[in-house]
PDB file of N, CA and C in Angstrom:
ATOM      1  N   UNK A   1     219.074-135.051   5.278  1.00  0.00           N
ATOM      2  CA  UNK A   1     219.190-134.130   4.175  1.00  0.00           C
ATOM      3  C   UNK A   1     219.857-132.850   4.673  1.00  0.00           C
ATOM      4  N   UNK A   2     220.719-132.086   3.678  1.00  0.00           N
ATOM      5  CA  UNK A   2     221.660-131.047   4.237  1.00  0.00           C
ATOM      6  C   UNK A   2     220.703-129.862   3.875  1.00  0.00           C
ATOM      7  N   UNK A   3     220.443-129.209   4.958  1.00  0.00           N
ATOM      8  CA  UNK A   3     219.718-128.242   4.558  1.00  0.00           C
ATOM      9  C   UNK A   3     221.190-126.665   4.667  1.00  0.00           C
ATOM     10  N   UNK A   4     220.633-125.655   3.835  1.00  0.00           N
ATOM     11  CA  UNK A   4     220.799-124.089   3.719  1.00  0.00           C
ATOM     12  C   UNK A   4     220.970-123.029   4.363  1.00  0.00           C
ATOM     13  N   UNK A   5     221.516-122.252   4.978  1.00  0.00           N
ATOM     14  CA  UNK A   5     221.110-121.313   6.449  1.00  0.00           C
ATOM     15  C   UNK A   5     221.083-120.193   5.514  1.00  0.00           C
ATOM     16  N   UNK A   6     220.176-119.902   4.971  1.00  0.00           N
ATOM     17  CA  UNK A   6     220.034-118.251   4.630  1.00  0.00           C
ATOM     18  C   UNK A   6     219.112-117.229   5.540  1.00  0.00           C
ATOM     19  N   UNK A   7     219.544-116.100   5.948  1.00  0.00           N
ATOM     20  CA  UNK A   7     219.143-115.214   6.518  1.00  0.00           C
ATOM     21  C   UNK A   7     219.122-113.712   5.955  1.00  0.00           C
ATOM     22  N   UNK A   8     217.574-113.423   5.915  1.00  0.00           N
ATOM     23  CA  UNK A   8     217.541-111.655   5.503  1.00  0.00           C
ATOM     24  C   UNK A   8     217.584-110.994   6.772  1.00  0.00           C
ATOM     25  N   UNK A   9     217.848-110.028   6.297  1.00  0.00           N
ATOM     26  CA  UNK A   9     217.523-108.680   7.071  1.00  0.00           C
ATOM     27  C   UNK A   9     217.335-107.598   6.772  1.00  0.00           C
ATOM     28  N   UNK A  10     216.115-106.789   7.434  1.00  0.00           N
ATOM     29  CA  UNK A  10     216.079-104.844   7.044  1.00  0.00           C
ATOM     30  C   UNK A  10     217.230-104.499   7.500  1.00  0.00           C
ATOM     31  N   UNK A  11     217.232-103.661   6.316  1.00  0.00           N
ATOM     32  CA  UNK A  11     218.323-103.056   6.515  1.00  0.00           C
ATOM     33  C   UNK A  11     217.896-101.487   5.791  1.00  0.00           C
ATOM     34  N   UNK A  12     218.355-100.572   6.760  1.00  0.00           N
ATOM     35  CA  UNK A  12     217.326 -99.010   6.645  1.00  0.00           C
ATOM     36  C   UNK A  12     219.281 -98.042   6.900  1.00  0.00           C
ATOM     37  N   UNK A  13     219.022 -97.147   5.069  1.00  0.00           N
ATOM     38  CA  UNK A  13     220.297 -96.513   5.397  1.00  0.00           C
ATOM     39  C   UNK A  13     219.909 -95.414   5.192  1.00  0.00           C
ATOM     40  N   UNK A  14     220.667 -94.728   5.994  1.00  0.00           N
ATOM     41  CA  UNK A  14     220.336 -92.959   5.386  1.00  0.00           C
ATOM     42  C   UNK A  14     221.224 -92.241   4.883  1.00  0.00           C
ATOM     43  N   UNK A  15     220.391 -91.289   3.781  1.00  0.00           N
ATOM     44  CA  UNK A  15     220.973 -91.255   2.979  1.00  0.00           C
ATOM     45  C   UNK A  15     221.547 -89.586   2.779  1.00  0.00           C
ATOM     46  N   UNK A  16     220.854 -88.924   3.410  1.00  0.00           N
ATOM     47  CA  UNK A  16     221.124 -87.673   3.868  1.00  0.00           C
ATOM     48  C   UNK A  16     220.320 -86.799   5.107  1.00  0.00           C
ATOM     49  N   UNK A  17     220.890 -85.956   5.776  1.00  0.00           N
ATOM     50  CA  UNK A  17     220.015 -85.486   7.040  1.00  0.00           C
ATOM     51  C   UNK A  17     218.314 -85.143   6.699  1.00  0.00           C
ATOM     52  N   UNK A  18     218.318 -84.969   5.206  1.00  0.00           N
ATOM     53  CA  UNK A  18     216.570 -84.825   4.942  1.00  0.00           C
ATOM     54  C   UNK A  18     216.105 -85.838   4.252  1.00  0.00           C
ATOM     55  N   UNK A  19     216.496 -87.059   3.997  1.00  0.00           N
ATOM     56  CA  UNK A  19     216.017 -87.554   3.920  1.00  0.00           C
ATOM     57  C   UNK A  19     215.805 -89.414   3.937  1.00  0.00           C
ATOM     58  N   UNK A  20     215.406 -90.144   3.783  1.00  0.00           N
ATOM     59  CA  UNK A  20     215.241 -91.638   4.259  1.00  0.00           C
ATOM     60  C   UNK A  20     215.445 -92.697   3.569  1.00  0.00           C
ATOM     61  N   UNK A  21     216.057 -93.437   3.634  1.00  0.00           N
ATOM     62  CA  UNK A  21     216.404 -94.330   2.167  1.00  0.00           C
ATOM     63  C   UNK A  21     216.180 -95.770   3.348  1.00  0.00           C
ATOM     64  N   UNK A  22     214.700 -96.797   2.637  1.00  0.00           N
ATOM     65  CA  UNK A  22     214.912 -97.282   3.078  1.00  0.00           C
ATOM     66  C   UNK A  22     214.442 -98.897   2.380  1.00  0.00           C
ATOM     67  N   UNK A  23     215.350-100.088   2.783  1.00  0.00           N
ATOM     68  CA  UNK A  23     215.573-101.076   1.943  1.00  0.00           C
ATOM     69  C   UNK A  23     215.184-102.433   2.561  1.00  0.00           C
ATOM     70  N   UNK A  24     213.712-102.918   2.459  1.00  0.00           N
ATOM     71  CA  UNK A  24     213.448-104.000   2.906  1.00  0.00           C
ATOM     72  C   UNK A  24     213.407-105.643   2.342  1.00  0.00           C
ATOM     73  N   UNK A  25     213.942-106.392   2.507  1.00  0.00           N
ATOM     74  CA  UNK A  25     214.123-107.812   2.046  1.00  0.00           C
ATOM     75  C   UNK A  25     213.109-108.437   2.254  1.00  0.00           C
ATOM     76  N   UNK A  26     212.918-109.828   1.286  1.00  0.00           N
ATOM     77  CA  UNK A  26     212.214-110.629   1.613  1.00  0.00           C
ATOM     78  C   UNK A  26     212.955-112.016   0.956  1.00  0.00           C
ATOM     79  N   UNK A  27     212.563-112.872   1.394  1.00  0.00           N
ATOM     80  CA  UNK A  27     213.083-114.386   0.406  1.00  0.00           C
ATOM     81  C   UNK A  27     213.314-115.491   1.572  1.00  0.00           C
ATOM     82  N   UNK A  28     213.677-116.505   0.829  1.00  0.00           N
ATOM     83  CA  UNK A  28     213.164-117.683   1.610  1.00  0.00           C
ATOM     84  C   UNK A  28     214.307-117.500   3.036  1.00  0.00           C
ATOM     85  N   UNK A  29     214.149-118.266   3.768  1.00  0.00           N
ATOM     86  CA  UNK A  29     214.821-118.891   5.208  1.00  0.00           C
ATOM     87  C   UNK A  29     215.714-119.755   4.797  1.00  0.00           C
ATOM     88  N   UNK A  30     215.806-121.159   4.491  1.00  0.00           N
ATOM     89  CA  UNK A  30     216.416-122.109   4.421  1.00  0.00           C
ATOM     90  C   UNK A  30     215.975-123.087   2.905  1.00  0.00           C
ATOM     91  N   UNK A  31     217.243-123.407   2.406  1.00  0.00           N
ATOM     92  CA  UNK A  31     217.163-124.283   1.152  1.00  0.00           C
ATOM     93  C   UNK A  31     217.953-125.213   1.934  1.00  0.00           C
ATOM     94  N   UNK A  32     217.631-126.308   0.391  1.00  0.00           N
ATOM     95  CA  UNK A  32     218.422-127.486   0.571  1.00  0.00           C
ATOM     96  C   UNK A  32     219.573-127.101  -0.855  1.00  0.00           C
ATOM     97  N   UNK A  33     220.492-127.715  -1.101  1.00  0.00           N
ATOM     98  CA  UNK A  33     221.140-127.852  -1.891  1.00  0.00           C
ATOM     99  C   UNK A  33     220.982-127.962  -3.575  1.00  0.00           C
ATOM    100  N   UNK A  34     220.994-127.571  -4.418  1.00  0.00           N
ATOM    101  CA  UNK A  34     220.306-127.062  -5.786  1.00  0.00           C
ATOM    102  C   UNK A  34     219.665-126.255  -5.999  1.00  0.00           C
ATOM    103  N   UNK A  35     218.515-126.129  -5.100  1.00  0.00           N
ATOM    104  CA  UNK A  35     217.483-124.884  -5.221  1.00  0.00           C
ATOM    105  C   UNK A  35     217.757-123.307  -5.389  1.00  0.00           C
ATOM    106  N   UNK A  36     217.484-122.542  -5.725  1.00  0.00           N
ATOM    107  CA  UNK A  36     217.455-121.706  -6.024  1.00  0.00           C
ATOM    108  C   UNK A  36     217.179-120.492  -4.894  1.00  0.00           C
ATOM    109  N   UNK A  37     218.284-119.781  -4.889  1.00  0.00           N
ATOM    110  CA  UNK A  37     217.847-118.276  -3.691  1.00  0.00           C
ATOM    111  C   UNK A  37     217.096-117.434  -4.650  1.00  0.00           C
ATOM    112  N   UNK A  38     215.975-116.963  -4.115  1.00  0.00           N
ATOM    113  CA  UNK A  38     215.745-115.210  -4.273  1.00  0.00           C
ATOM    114  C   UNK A  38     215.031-114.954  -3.157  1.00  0.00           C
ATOM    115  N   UNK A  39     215.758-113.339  -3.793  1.00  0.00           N
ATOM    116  CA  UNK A  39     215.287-112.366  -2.874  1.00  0.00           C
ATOM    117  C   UNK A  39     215.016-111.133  -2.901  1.00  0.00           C
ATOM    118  N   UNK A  40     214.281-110.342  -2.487  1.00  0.00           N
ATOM    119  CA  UNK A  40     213.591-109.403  -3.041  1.00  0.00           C
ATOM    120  C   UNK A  40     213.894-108.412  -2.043  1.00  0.00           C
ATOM    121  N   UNK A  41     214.679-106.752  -2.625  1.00  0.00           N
ATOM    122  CA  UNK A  41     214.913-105.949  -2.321  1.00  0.00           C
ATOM    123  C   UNK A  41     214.043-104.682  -2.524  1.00  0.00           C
ATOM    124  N   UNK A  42     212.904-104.114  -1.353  1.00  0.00           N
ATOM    125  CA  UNK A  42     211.956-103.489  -2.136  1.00  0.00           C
ATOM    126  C   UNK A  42     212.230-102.469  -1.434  1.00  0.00           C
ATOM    127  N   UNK A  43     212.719-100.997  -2.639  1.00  0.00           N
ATOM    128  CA  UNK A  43     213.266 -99.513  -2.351  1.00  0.00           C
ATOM    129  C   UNK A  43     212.375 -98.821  -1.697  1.00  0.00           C
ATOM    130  N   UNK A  44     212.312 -97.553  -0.581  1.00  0.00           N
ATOM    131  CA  UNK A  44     211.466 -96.720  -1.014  1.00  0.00           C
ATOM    132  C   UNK A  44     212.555 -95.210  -0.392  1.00  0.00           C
ATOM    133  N   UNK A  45     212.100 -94.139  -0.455  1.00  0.00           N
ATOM    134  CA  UNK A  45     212.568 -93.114  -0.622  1.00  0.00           C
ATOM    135  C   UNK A  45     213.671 -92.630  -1.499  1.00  0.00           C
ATOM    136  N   UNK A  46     214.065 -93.612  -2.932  1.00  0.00           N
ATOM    137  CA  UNK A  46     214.588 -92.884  -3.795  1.00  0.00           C
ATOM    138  C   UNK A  46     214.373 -94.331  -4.749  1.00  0.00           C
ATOM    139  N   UNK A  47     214.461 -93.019  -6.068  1.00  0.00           N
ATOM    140  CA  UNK A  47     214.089 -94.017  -7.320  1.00  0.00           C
ATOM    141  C   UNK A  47     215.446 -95.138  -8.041  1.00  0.00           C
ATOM    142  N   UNK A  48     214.802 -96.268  -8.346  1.00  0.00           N
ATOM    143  CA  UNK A  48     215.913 -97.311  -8.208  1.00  0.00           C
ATOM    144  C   UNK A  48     216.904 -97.297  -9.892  1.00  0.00           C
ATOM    145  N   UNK A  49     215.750 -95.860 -10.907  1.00  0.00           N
ATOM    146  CA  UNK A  49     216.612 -96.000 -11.707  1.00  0.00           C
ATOM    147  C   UNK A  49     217.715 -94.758 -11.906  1.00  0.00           C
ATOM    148  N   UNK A  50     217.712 -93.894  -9.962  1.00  0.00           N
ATOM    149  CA  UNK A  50     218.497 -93.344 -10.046  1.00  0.00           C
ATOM    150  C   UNK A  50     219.938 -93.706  -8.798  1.00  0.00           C
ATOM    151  N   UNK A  51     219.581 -94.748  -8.756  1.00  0.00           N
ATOM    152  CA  UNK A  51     220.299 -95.616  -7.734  1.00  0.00           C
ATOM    153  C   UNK A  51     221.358 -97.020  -8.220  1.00  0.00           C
ATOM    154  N   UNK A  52     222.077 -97.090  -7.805  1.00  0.00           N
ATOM    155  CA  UNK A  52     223.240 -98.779  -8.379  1.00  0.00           C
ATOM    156  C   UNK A  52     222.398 -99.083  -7.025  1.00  0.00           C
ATOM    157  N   UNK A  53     221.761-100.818  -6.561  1.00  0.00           N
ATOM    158  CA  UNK A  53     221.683-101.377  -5.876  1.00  0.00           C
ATOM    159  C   UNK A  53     222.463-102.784  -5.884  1.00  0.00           C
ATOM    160  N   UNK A  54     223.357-103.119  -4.450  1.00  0.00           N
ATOM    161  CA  UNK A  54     224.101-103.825  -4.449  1.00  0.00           C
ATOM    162  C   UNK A  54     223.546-105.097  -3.529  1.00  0.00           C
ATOM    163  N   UNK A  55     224.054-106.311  -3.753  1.00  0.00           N
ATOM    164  CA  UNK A  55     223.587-107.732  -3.110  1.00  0.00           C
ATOM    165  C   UNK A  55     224.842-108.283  -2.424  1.00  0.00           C
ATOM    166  N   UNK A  56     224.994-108.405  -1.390  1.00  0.00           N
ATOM    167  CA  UNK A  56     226.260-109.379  -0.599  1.00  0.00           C
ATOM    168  C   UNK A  56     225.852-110.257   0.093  1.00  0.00           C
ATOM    169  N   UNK A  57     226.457-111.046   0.586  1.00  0.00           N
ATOM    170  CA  UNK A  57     226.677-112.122   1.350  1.00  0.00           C
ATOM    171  C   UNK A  57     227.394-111.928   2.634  1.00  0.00           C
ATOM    172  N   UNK A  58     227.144-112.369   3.516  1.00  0.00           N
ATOM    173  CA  UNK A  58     228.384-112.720   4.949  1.00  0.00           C
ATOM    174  C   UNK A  58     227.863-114.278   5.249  1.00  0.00           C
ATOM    175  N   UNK A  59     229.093-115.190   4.684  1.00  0.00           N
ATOM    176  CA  UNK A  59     229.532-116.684   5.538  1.00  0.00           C
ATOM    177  C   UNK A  59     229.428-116.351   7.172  1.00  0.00           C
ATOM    178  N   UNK A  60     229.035-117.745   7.456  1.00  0.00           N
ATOM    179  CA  UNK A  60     229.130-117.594   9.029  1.00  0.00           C
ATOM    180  C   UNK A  60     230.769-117.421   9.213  1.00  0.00           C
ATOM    181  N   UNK A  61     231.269-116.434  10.444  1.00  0.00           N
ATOM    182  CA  UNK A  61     232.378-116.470  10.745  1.00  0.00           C
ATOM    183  C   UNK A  61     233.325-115.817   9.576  1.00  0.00           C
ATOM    184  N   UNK A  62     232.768-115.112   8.323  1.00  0.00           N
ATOM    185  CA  UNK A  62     233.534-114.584   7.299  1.00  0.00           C
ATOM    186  C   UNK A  62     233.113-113.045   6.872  1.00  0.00           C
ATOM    187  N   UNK A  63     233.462-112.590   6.289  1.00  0.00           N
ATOM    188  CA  UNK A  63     233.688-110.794   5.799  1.00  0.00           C
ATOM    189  C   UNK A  63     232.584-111.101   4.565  1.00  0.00           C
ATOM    190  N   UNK A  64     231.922-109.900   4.376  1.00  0.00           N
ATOM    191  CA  UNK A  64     231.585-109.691   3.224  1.00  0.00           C
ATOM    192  C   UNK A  64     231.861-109.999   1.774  1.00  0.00           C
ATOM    193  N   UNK A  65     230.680-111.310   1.092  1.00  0.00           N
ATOM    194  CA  UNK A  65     231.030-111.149  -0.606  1.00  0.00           C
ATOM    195  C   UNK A  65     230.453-110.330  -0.960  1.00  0.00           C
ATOM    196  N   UNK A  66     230.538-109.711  -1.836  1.00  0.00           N
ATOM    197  CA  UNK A  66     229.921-108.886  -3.608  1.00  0.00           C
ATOM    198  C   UNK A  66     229.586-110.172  -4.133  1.00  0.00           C
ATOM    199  N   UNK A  67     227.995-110.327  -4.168  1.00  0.00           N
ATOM    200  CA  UNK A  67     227.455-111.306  -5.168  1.00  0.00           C
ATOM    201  C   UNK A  67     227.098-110.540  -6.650  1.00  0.00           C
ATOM    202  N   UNK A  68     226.856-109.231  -6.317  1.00  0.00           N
ATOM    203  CA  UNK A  68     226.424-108.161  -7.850  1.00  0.00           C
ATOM    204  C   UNK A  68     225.623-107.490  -7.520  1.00  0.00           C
ATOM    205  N   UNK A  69     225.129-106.617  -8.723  1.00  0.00           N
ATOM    206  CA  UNK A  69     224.885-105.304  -8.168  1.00  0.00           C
ATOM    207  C   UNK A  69     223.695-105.280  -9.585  1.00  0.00           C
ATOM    208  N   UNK A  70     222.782-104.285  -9.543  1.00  0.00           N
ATOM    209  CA  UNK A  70     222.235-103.713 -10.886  1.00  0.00           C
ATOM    210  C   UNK A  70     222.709-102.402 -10.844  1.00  0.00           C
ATOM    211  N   UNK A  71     223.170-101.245 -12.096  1.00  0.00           N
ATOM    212  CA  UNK A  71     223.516-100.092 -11.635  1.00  0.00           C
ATOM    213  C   UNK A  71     222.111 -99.317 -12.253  1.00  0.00           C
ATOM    214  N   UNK A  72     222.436 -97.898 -12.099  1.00  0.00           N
ATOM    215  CA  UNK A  72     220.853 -97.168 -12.192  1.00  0.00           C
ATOM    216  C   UNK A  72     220.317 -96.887 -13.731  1.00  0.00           C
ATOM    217  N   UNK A  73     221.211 -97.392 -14.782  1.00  0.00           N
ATOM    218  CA  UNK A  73     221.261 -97.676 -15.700  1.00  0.00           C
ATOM    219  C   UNK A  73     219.969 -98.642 -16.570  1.00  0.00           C
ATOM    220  N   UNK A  74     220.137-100.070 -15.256  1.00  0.00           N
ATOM    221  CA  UNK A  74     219.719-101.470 -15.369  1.00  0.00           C
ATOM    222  C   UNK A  74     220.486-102.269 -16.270  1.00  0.00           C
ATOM    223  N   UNK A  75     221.650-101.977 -15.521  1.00  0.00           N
ATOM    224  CA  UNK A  75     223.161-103.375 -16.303  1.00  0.00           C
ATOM    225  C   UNK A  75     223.120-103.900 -15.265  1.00  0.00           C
ATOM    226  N   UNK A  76     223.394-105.140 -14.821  1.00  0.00           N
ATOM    227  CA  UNK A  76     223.729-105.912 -14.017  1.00  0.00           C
ATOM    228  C   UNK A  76     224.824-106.020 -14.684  1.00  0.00           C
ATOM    229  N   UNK A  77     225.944-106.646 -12.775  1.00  0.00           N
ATOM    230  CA  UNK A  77     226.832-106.690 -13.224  1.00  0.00           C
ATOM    231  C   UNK A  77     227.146-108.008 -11.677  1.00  0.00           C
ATOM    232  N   UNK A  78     228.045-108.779 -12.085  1.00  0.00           N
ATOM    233  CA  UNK A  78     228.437-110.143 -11.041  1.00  0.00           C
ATOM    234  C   UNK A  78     230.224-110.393 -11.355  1.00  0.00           C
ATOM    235  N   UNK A  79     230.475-110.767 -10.097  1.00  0.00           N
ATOM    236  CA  UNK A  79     231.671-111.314 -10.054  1.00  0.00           C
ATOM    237  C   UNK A  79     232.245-112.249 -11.001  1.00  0.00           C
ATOM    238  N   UNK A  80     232.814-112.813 -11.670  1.00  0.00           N
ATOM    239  CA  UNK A  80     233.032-113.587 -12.396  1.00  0.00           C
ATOM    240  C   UNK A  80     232.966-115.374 -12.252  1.00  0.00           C
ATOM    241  N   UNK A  81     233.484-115.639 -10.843  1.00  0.00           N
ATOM    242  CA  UNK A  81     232.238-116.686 -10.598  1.00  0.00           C
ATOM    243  C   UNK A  81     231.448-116.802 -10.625  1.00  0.00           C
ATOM    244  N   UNK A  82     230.769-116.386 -10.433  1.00  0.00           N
ATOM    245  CA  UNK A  82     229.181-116.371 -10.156  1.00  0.00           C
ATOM    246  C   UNK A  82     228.084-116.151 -11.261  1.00  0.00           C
ATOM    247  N   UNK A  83     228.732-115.689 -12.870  1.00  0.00           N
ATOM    248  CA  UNK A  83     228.395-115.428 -13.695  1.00  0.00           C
ATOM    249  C   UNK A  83     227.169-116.571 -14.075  1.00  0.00           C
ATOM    250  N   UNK A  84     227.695-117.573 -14.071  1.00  0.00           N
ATOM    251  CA  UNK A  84     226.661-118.633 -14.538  1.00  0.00           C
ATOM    252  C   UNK A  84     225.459-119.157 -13.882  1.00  0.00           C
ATOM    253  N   UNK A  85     225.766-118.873 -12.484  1.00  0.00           N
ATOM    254  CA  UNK A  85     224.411-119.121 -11.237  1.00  0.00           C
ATOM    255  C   UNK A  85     223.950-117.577 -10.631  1.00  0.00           C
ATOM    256  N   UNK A  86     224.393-116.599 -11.030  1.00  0.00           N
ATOM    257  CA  UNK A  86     223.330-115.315 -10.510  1.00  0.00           C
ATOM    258  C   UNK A  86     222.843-114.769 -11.488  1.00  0.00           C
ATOM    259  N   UNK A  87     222.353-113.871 -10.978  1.00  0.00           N
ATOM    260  CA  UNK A  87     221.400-112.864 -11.867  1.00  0.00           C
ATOM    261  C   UNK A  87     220.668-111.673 -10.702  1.00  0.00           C
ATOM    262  N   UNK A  88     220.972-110.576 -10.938  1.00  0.00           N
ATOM    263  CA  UNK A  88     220.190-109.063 -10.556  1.00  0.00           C
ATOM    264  C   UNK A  88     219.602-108.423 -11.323  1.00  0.00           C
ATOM    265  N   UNK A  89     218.172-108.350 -11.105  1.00  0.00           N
ATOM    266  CA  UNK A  89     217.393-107.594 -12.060  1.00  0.00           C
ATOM    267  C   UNK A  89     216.402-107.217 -11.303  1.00  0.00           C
ATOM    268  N   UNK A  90     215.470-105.931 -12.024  1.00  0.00           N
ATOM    269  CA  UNK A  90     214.558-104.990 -11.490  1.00  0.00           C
ATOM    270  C   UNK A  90     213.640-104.749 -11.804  1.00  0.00           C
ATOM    271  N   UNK A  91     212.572-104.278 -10.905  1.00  0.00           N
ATOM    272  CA  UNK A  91     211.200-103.978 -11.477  1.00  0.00           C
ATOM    273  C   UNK A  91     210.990-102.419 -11.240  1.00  0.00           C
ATOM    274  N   UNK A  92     211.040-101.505 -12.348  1.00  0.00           N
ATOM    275  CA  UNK A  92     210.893-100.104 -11.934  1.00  0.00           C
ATOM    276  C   UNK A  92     209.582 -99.627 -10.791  1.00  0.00           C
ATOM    277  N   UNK A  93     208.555-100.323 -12.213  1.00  0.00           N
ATOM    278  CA  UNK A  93     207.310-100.013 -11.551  1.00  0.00           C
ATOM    279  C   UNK A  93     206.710-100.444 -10.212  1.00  0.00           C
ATOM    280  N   UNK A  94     207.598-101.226  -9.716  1.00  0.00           N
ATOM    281  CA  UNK A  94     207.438-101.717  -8.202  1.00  0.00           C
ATOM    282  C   UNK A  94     208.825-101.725  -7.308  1.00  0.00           C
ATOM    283  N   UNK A  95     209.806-100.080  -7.949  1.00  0.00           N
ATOM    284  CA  UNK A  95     211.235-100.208  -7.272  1.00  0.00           C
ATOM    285  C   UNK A  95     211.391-101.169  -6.265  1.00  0.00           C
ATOM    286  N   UNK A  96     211.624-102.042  -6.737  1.00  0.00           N
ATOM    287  CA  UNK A  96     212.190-103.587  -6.290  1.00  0.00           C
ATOM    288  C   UNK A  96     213.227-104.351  -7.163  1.00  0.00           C
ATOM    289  N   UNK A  97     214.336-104.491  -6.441  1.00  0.00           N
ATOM    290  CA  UNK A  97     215.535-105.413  -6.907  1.00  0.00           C
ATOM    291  C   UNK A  97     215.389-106.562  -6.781  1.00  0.00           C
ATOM    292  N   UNK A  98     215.823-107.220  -7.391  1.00  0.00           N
ATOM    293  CA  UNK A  98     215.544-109.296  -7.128  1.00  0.00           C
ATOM    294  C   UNK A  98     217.007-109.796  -7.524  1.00  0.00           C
ATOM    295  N   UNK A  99     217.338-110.666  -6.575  1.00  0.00           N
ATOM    296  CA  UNK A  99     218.760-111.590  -6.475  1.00  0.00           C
ATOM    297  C   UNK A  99     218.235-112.973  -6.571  1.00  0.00           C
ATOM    298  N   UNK A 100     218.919-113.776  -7.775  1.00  0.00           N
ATOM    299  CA  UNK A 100     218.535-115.305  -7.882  1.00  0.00           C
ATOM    300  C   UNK A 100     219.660-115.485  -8.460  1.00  0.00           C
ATOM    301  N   UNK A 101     220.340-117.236  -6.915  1.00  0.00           N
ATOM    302  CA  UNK A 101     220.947-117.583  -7.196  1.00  0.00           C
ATOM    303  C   UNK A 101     220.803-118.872  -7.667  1.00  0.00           C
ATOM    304  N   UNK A 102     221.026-119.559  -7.913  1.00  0.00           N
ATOM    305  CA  UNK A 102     220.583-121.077  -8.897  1.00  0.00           C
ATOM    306  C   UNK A 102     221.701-121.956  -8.340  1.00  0.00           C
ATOM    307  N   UNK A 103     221.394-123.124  -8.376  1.00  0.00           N
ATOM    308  CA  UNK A 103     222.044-124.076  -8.061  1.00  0.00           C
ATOM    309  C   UNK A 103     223.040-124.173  -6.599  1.00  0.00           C
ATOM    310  N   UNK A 104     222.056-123.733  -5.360  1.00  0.00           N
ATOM    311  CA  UNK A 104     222.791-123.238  -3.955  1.00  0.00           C
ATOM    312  C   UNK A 104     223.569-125.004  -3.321  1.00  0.00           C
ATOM    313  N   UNK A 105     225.119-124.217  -3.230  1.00  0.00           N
ATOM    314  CA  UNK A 105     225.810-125.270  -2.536  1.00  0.00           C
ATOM    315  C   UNK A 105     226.197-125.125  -1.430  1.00  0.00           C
ATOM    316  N   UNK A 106     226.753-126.250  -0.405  1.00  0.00           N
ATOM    317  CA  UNK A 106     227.186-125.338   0.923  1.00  0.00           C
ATOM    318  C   UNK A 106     227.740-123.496   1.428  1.00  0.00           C
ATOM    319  N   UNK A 107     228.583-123.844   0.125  1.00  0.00           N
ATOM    320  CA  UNK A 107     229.777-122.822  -0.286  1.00  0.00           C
ATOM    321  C   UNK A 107     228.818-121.228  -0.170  1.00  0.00           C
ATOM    322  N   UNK A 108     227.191-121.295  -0.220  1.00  0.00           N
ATOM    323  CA  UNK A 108     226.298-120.603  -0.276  1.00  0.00           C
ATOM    324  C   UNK A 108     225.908-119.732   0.988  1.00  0.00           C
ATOM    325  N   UNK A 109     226.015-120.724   2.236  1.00  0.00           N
ATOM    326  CA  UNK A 109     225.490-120.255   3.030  1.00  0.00           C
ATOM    327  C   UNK A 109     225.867-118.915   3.812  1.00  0.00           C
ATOM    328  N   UNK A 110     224.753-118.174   4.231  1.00  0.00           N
ATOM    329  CA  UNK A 110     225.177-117.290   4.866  1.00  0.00           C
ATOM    330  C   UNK A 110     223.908-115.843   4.665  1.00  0.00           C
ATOM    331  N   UNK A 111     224.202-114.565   5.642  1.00  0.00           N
ATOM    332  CA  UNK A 111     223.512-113.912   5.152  1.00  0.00           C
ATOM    333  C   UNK A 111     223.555-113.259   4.269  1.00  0.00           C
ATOM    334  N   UNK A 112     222.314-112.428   3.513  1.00  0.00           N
ATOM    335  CA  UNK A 112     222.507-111.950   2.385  1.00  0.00           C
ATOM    336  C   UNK A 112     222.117-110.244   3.064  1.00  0.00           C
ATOM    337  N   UNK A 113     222.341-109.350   2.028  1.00  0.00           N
ATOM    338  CA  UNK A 113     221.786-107.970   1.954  1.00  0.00           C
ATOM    339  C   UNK A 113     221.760-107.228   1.219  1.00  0.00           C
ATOM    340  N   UNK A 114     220.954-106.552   0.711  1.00  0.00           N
ATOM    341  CA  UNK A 114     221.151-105.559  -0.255  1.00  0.00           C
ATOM    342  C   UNK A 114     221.197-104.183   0.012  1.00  0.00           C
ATOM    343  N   UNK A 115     222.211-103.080  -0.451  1.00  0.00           N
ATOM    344  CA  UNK A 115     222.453-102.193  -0.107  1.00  0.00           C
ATOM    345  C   UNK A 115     222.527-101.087  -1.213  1.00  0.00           C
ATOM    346  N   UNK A 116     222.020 -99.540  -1.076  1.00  0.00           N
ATOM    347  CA  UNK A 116     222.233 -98.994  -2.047  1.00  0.00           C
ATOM    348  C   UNK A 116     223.770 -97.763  -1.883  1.00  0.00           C
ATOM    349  N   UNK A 117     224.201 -98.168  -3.159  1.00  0.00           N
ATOM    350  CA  UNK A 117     225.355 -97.358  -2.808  1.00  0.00           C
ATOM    351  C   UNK A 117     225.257 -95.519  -3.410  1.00  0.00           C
ATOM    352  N   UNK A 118     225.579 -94.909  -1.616  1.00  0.00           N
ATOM    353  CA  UNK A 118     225.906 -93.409  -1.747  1.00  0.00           C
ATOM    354  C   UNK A 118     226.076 -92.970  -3.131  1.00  0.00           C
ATOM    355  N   UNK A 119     225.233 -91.722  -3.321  1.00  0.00           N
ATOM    356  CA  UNK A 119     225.484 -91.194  -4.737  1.00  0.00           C
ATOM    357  C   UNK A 119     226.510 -90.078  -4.666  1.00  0.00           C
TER     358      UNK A 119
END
């Protein structure tokens, strides 16, 4: 059976000399093929509905995708592939972002991260 290589990572950015912006992941290790990614981006030192938080990818051996983003609004927004198998959405009350991708194919693998972009 073909299994998935997904990999999280903390990832801690700062965001100005006073203060700490920092962005911890969680979600599975490894799928098999169909199943479904999520993953959970949980904020702390700034509020997520004054923040765009962004989701990428790195293929082994490849550059950075843009899988989508929620902005501080709460629009999600995705590449145009990807329209039909993602989704970014948020939980205020537990500033936490969530990435679910649906139907994971090879074409999938790789690490993921979520990042908040400079205001």
């Amino acid at each position: 059976m073909i299994a998935l290589c997904v990999l999280c990572f903390l990832l801690a950015v700062p965001t100005c000399v006073f203060s700490q912006l920092t962005l911890v992941q969680s979600g599975e290790g490894l799928l098999k093929p169909s199943q479904s990614l999520e993953q959970t981006c949980a904020v702390s030192g700034a509020s997520i509905t004054s923040s765009t938080i962004q989701w990428v990818r790195q293929p082994p051996g490849k550059g950075l995708q843009w899988m989508g983003g929620i902005w501080h609004d709460g629009t999600p927004r995705y590449p145009q592939s990807l329209q039909s198998r993602c989704s970014v959405t948020r939980d205020t009350s537990k500033n936490q972002v969530y990435l679910q991708l649906r139907q994971m194919t090879a074409d999938d693998q790789g690490t993921y991260h979520c990042a908040r972009e400079a205001q």
